[in-house]
Every structure is written in structure tokens, then in C-alpha cells.
Protein backbone atom coordinates (compact mmCIF):
# COMPACT_ATOMS: atom_id res chain seq x y z
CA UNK A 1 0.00 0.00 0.00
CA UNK A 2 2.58 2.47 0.92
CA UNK A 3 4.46 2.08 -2.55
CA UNK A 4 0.89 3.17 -4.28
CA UNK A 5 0.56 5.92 -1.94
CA UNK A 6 4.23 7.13 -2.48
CA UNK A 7 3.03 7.11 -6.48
CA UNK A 8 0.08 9.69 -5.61
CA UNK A 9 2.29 12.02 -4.67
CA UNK A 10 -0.01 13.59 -2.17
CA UNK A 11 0.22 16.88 -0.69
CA UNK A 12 1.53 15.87 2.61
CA UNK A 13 2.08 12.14 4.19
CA UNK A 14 -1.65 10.36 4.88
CA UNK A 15 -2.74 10.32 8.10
CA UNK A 16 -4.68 7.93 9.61
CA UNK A 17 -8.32 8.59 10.50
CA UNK A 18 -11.07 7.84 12.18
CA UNK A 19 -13.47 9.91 9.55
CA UNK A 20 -11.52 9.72 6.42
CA UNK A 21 -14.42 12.60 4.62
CA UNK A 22 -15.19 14.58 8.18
CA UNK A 23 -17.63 17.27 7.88
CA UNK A 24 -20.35 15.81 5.32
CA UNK A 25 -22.82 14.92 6.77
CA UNK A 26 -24.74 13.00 3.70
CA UNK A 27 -22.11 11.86 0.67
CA UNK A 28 -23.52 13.68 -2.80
CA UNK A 29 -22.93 9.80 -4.05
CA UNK A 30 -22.44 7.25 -0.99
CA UNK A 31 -19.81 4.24 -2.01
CA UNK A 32 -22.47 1.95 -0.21
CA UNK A 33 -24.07 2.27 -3.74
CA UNK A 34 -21.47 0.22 -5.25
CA UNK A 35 -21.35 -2.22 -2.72
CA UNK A 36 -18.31 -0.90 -0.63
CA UNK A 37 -18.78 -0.09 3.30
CA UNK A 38 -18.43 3.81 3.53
CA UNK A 39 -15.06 5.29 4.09
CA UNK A 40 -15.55 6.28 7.86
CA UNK A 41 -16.55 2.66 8.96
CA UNK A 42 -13.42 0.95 7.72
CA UNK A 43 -10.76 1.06 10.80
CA UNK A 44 -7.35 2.08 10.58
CA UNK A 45 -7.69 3.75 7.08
CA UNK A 46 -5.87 6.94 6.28
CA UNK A 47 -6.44 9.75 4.11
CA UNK A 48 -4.65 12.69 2.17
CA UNK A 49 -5.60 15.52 0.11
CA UNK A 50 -3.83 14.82 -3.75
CA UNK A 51 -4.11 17.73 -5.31
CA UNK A 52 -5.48 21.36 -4.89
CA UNK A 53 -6.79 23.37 -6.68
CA UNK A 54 -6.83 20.58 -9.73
CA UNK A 55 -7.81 20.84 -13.41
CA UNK A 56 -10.95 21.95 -14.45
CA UNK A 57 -14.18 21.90 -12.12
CA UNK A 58 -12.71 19.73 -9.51
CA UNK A 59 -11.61 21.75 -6.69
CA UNK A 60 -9.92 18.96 -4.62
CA UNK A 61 -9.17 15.41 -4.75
CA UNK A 62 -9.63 13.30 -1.89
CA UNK A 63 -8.13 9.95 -1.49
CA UNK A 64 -8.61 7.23 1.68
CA UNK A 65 -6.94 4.33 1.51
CA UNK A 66 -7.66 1.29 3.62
CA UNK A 67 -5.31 -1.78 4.02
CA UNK A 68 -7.46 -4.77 3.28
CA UNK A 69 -4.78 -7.71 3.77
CA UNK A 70 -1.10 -8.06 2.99
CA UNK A 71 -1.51 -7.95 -0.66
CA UNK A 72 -4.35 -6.04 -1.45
CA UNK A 73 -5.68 -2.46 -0.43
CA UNK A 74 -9.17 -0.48 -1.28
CA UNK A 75 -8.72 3.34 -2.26
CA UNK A 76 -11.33 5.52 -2.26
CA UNK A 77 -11.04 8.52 -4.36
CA UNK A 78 -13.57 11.43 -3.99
CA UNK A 79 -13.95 15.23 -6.09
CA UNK A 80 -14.48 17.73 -4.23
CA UNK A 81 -15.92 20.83 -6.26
């Protein structure tokens, strides 16, 4: 996970969280919809800010990243306009 991470090349180092996307209280598109537990349920994930502002109508870019096993981690990636 932490060789992915280094590839983002986020702003500063991610931190780990308790609520990876604090201060929303309803997601604009929850990631329950696609079958995956929400962001702030998942324990021990950690989160960053990748970019700011970025291109076009995006004003940030959001990224948590959860360790799943030794091999495999879920990101999840969220615009924020």
C-alpha cells in the first residue's frame, strides 16, 4: 500500500483517520451504492488531500486508503468541487 501511496504524490504524508471525509454529513454519491462499506466505517484507514486546486471543475481530490490484507488495499477517491 505504501508504494501506491508514495506514487500519488499527495500533498503531505496520509494520516490515519477515524473519519476519512469529516464534515459531510450526507455523501452527494455514498460508495455503499457500489457495494463498498463507507469510508468512515473501515478502521485504521488513512487519508490525504492529492491535489489542490486541480484541473478543471474539480476543486480537490480526496483519497482514503484502507489496508485490506497483505496484498491487497481499497482506495477511495472522492472530487471535491
Amino acid at each position: 500500500m505504501d508504494g501506491y501511496l508514495a506514487q500519488l504524490k499527495p500533498e503531505r504524508p496520509l494520516a490515519p483517520s477515524k473519519i476519512p471525509f469529516a464534515g459531510e454529513s450526507v455523501p452527494a454519491a455514498p460508495f455503499t451504492h457500489v457495494g463498498l462499506p463507507e469510508p468512515d466505517s473501515v478502521p485504521g484507514i488513512r487519508k490525504a488531500q492529492v491535489c489542490a486546486p486541480c484541473a478543471n471543475d474539480i476543486g480537490q481530490l480526496h483519497v482514503a486508503v484502507a489496508q485490506l490484507d497483505a496484498r491487497t488495499s481499497r482506495v477511495y477517491i472522492k472530487a471535491v468541487a
